[in-house]
Structure formats: structure tokens, C-alpha cells
Protein backbone atom coordinates (compact mmCIF):
# COMPACT_ATOMS: atom_id res chain seq x y z
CA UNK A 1 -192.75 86.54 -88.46
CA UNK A 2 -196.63 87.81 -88.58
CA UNK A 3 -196.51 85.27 -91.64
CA UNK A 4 -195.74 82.10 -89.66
CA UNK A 5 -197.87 83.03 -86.91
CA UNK A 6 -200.61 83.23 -89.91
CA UNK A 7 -199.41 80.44 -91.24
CA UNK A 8 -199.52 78.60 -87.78
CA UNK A 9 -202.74 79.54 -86.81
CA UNK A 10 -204.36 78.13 -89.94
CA UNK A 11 -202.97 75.00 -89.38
CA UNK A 12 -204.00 74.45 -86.19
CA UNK A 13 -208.03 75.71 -87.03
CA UNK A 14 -208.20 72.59 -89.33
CA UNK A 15 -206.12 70.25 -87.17
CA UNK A 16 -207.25 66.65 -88.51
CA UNK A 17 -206.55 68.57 -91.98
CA UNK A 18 -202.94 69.26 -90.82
CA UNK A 19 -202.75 65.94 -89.34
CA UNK A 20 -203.68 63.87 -91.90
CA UNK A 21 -201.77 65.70 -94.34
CA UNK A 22 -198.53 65.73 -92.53
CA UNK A 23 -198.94 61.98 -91.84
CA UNK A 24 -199.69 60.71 -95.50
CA UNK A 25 -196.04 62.56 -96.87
CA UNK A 26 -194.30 61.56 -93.95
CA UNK A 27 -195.20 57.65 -94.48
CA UNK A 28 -194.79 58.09 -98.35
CA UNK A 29 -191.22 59.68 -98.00
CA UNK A 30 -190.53 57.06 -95.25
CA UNK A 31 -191.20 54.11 -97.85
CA UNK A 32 -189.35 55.95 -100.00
CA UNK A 33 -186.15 56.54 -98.25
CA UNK A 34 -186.44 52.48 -96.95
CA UNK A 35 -186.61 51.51 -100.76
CA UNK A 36 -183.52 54.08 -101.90
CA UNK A 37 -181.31 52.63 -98.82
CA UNK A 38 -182.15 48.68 -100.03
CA UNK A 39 -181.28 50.02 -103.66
CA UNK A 40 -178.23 51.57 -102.86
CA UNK A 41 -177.05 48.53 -100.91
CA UNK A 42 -177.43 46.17 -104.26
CA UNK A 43 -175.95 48.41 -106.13
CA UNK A 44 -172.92 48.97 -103.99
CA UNK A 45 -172.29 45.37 -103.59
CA UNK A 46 -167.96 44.77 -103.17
CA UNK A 47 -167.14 48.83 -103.40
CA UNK A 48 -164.41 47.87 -100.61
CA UNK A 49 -162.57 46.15 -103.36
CA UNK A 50 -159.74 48.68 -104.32
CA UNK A 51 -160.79 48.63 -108.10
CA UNK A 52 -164.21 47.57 -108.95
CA UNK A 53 -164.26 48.56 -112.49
CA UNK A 54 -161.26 46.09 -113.62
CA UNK A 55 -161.30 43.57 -111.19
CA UNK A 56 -162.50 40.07 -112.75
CA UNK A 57 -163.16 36.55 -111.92
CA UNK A 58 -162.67 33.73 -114.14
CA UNK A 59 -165.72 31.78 -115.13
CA UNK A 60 -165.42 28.10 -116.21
CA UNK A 61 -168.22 26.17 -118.44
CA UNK A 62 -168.20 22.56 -119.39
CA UNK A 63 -171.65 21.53 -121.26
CA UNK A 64 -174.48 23.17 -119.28
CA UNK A 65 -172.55 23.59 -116.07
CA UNK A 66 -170.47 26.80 -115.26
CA UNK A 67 -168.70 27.76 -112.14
CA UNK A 68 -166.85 30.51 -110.93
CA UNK A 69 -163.11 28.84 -111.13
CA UNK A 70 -159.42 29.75 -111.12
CA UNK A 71 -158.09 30.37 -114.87
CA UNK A 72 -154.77 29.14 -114.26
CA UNK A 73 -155.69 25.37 -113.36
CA UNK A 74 -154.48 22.54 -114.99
CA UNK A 75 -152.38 24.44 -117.56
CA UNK A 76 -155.11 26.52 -118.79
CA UNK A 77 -154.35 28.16 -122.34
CA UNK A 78 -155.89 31.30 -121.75
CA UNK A 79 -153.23 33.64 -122.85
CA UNK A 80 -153.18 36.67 -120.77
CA UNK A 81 -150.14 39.38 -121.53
CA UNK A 82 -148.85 39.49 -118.60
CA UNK A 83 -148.42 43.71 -118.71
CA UNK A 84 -151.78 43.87 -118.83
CA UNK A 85 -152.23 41.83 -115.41
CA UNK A 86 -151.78 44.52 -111.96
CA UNK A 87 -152.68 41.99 -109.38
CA UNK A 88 -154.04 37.93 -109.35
CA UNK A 89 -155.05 35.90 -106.38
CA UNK A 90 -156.95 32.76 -105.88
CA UNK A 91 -159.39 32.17 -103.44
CA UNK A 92 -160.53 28.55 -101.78
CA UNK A 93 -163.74 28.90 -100.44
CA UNK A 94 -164.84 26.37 -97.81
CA UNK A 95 -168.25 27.07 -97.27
CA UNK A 96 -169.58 25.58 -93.72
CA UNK A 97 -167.02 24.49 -92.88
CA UNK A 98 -166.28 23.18 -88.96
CA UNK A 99 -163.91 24.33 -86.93
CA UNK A 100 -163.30 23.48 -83.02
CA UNK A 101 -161.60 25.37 -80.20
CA UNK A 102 -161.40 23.48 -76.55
CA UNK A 103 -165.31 22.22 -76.55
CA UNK A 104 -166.32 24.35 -78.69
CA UNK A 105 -167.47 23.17 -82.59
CA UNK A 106 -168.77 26.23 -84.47
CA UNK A 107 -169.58 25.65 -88.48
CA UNK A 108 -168.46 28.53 -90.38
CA UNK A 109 -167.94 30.43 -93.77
CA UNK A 110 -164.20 30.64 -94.51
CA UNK A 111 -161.93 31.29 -97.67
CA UNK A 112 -158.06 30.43 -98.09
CA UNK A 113 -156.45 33.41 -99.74
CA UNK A 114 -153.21 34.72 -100.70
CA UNK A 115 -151.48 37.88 -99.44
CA UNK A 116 -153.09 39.67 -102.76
CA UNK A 117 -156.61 39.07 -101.48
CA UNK A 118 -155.91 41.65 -98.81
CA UNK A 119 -154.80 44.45 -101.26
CA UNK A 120 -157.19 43.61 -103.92
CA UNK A 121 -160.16 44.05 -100.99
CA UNK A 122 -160.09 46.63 -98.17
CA UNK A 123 -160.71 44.90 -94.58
CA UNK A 124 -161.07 47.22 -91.39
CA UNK A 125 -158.39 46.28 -89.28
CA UNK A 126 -160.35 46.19 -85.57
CA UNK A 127 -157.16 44.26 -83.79
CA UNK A 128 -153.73 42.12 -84.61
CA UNK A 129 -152.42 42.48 -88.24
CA UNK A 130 -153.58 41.65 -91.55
CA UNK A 131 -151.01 39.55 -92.73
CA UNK A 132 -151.10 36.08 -94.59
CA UNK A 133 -147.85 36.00 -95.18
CA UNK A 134 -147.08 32.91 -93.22
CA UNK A 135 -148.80 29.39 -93.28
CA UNK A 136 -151.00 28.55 -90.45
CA UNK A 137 -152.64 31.69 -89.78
CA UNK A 138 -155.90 33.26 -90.04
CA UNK A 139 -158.31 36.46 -89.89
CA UNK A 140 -161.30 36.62 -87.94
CA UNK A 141 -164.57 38.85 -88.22
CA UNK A 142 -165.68 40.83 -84.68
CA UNK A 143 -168.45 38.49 -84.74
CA UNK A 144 -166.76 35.03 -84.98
CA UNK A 145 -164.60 35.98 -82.78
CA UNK A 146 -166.84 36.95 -80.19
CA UNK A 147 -168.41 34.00 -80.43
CA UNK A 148 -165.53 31.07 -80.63
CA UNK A 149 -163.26 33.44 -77.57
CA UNK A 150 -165.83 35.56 -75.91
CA UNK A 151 -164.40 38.66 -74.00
CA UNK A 152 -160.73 37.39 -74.11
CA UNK A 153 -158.05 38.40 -76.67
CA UNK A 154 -157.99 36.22 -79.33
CA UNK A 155 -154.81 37.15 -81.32
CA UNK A 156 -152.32 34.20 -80.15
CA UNK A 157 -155.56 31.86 -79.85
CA UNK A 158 -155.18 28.33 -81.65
CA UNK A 159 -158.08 26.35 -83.52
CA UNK A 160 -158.82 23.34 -85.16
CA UNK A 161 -159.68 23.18 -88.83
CA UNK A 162 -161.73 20.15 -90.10
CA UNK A 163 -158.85 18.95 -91.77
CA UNK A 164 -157.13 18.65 -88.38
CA UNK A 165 -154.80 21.16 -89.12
CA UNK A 166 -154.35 23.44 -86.62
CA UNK A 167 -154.70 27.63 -86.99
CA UNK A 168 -153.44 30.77 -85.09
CA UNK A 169 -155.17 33.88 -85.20
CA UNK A 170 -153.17 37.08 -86.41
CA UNK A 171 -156.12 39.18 -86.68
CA UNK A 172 -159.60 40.89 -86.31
CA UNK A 173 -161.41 42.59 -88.97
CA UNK A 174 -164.77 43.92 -88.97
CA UNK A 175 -167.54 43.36 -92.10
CA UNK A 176 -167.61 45.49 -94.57
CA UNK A 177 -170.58 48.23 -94.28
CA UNK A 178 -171.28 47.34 -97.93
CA UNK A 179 -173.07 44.09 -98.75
CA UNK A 180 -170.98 41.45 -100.03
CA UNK A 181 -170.67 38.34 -102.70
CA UNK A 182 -168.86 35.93 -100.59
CA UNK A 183 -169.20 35.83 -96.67
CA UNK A 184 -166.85 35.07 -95.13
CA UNK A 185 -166.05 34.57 -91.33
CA UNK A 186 -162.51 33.95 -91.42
CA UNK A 187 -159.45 34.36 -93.92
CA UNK A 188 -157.15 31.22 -93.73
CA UNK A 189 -153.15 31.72 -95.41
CA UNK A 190 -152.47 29.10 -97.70
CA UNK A 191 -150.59 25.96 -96.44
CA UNK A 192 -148.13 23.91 -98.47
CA UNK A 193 -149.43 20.76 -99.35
CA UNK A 194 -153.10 21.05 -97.74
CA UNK A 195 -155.96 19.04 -100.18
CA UNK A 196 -158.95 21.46 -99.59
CA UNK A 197 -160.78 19.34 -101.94
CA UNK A 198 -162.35 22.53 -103.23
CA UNK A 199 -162.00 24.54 -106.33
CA UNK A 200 -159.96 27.68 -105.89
CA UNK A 201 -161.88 30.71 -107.40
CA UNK A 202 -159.79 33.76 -108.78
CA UNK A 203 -159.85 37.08 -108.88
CA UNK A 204 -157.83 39.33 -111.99
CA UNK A 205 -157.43 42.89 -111.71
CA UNK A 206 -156.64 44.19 -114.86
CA UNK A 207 -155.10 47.38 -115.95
CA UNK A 208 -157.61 50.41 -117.02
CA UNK A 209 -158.35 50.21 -120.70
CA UNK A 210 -157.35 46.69 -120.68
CA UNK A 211 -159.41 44.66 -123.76
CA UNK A 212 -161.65 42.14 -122.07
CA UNK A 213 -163.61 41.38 -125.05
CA UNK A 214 -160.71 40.37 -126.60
CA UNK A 215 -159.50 37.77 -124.08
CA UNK A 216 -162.59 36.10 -123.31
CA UNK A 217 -163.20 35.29 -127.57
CA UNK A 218 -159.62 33.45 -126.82
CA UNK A 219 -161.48 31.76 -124.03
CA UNK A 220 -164.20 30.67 -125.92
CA UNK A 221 -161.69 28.31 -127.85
CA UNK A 222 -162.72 24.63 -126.57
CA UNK A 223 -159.71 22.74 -124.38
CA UNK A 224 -160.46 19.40 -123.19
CA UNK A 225 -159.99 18.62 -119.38
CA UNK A 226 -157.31 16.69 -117.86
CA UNK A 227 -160.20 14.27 -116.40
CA UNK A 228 -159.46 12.03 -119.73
CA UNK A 229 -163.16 11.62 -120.53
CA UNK A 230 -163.22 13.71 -123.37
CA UNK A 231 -165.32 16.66 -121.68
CA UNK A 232 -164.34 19.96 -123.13
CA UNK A 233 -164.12 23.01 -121.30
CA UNK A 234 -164.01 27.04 -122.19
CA UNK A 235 -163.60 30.52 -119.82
CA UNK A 236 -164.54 33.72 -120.03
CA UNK A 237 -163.66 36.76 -117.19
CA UNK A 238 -167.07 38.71 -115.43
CA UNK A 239 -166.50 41.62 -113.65
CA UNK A 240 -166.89 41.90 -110.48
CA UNK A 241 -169.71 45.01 -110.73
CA UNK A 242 -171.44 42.29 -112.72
CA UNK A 243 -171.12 39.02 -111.14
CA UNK A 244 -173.56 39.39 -108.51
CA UNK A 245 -175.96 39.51 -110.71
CA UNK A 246 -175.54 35.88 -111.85
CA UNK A 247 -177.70 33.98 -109.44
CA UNK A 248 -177.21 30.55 -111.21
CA UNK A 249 -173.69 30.77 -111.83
CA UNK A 250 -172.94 31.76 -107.74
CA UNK A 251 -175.40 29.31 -106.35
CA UNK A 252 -173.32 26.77 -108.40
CA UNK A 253 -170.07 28.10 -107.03
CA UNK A 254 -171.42 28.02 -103.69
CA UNK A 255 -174.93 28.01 -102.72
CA UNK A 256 -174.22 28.56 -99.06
CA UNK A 257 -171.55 31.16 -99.21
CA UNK A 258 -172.15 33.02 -102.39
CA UNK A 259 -175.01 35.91 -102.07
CA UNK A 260 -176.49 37.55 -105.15
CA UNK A 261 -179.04 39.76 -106.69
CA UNK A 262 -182.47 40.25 -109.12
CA UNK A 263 -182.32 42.78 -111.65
CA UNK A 264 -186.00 42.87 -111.85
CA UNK A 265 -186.23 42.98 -108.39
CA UNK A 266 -184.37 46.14 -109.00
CA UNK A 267 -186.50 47.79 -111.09
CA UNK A 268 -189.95 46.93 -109.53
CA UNK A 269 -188.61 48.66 -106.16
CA UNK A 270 -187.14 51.71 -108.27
CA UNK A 271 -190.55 52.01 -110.21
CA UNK A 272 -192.61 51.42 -106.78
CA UNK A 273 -190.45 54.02 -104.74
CA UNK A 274 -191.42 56.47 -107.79
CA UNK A 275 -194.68 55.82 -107.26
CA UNK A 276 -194.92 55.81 -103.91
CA UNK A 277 -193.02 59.29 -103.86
CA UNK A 278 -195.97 60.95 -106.06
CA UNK A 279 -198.99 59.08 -104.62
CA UNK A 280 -197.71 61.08 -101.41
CA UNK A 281 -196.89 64.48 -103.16
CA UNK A 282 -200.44 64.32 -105.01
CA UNK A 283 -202.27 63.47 -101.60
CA UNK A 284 -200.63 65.73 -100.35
CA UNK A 285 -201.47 68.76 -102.86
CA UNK A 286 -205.12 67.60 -103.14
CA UNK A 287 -205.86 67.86 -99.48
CA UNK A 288 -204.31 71.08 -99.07
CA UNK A 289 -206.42 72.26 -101.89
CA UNK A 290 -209.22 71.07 -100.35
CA UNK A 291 -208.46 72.69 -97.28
CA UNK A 292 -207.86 75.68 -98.94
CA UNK A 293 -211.41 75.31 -100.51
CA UNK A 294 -213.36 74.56 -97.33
């Protein structure tokens, strides 16, 4: 006790000392702890998908131009054992899309998925059910539903697609905490015999200890397209932990919906939070030795 009173008392003789001292660390470990949150966040980027580590997406390349692509179109020969598949779904992503309910025209992010795309990536459930089992209905985030309904309940609620097909809302999920490579507003079921126009995308997840390498060497093996212009096309599968990393290849997939990340970036903030960390320690040390001096 009589050494914290000590201790107190000589703090207090050289206040703007104490001050000064206190404030320097405190900003230093402030940056610091603002830098580790924004480094975390990039580098948990998807970790609501079930399984991370062996979920991939197909990646299609004809010339110079790749995009993120389903596998399975137009007959692909890509040989994939099936035992070593756990779980496929394709994705349609219609990036600003419009939408209309009564008066209201909203343009938003949505993706057509399959039942799979709900078990492959984890979705808070805030109201409704998550089901896409049946045609025609759809999955709203808190905030899209908010604004398109407002206060009432939107689970029964009818909209417009741009297509002029019309939707019913089973559902309300909130956004992942975790940042994410697609955003999405709302999760449409797949309809029989709608022409989205778009590219489906797909997601693989493979079982643990499954050889990737090996498949995507198979994948490098030129196929021509079923365009007829003699273009020749190849795939490879990129993991999910990887894949947001590839700022060309997602800005070509989608530039609109499709969010990604700097490396570099990375590192500069790691190696500035480092520094910043021991700028404040040393400033620290050297004015409480001269404190201590005076």
C-alpha cells in the first residue's frame, strides 16, 4: 500500500511528465489495436463458410481473360472422382440488379443459389426460414429488408424481379460479422427455365486430404468452347482462403459485387503497427528515464 501511495505521489509532483507519458502509449497502443482489428478482418474474410480449408471455386481462362465460372458448363471434361466431392453448388450472381415492390424500385446485390449454398455458408437466421427448396422464393438481409418493407413483417411479402418474375420472401438473415467476397442482399431459389443471362459461379467442397494439384494439371488440358470460333478454354480450382486475394480475377467476375484484398497492403500495416507499437514503448521508457533523472 505505502508503495502505491509512493508511487502515486511521484506521479503527480511531475504531472505534465505523467501526462505526456501516459498519452504518447495510450495513442501508440490505440493505432495499434485499430491496425490488428483491420488485419484480422482481411484475414478472416468467408470464416462463416462451414469448411474454409477445402472449399473451392472453379476458375475459367480463355486467352488473357479469366473468370470465376461454374466447372460443370457446357460438358466440361474436368474429371472430378466423384468420392472425393462432399458438397457442389452454383451460384448466379446478379450484381445491381433492380427489383420493385408497390412504388418502390430499389437496385440491389443478389445471387441465385441452390439449397447447398446454405450448408456450405452459415447465415444467421434473424426471422422466417432458410429454405430454397422451392422456386420463387428468396432471403433477405435485416438491412434490405428494412428498407424495401419498413417496420412491417416481410415474410409473405411479394416483389418484382427485373425479369418480371415475381418473388416471395421466406426469410431474414443478418450479415455476417466477418467481411465477405460476394455481397449479397438477397438469396433468390433457382427457377426452372429462368435466362439470367449471367454466368453461374461454383463453389466445390472437397474432402480433407483431397489432391488439388492433381486436378487442376487435368484442367490445364486445352478444350475448345462450344461458341464454334475456335477459342480454347482451360480451369483450374482456388480456394476459397485464397481467392480474395485475386483482385483482377474478382473484378472480372464482378466488379460491383465481388470485394477483395492487397497483400502488400497487408504487410505495410503489419510492419507499421510494429512500429508504431515500439515508437510508443521507447517514448515511453525514455521519458520515464528522464524523469527519473531530473
Amino acid at each position: 500500500m505505502n508503495t502505491l501511495r509512493y508511487a502515486l505521489r511521484f506521479l503527480l509532483r511531475a504531472r505534465t511528465y505523467t501526462l505526456i507519458n501516459l498519452l504518447g502509449l495510450a495513442f501508440s497502443l490505440a493505432c495499434c489495436i485499430i491496425l490488428l482489428r483491420y488485419i484480422h478482418r482481411e484475414l478472416t474474410v468467408d470464416t462463416h463458410c462451414v469448411d474454409r480449408e477445402n472449399v473451392y471455386v472453379s476458375r475459367c481462362q480463355i486467352g488473357e481473360n479469366d473468370a470465376l465460372v461454374s466447372s460443370t458448363l457446357n460438358g466440361d471434361t474436368l474429371a472430378v472422382d466423384p468420392s472425393l466431392v462432399m458438397q457442389r453448388s452454383r451460384v448466379t450472381l446478379l450484381d445491381h440488379d433492380m427489383i420493385r415492390y408497390k412504388d418502390n424500385r430499389l437496385q440491389v446485390n443478389m445471387i441465385v443459389a441452390d439449397t447447398t449454398f446454405l450448408k456450405l455458408f452459415r447465415y444467421q437466421l434473424l426471422q422466417g426460414e432458410s429454405s430454397l427448396s422451392k422456386p420463387g422464393m428468396a432471403l433477405l438481409s435485416e438491412h434490405l429488408a428494412h428498407k424495401l418493407f419498413g417496420k412491417q413483417n416481410p415474410i409473405g411479402e411479394t416483389f418484382v424481379l427485373s425479369t418480371g418474375k415475381s418473388v416471395t420472401v421466406s426469410g431474414i438473415f443478418a450479415t455476417p460479422e466477418n467481411k465477405s467476397i460476394l455481397q449479397v442482399d438477397a438469396i433468390l431459389s433457382e427457377m426452372p427455365g429462368a435466362l439470367w443471362e449471367r454466368m453461374p459461379m461454383e463453389f466445390v467442397r472437397f474432402v480433407p486430404g483431397a489432391d488439388i494439384q492433381k486436378l487442376n494439371e487435368a484442367g490445364k488440358i486445352l478444350r475448345p468452347t462450344q461458341v464454334g470460333d475456335g477459342s480454347m478454354y482451360t480451369f483450374s480450382l482456388l480456394s476459397l482462403k485464397d481467392v480474395y486475394w485475386e483482385s483482377r480475377l474478382l473484378y472480372r467476375t464482378s466488379p460491383t459485387m465481388c470485394v477483395s484484398g492487397n497483400r502488400a497492403q497487408l504487410y505495410v500495416l503489419s510492419a507499421m503497427c510494429i512500429f508504431i507499437f515500439f515508437i510508443g514503448l521507447l517514448n515511453y521508457i525514455n521519458l520515464y528515464a528522464v524523469l527519473l533523472g531530473k
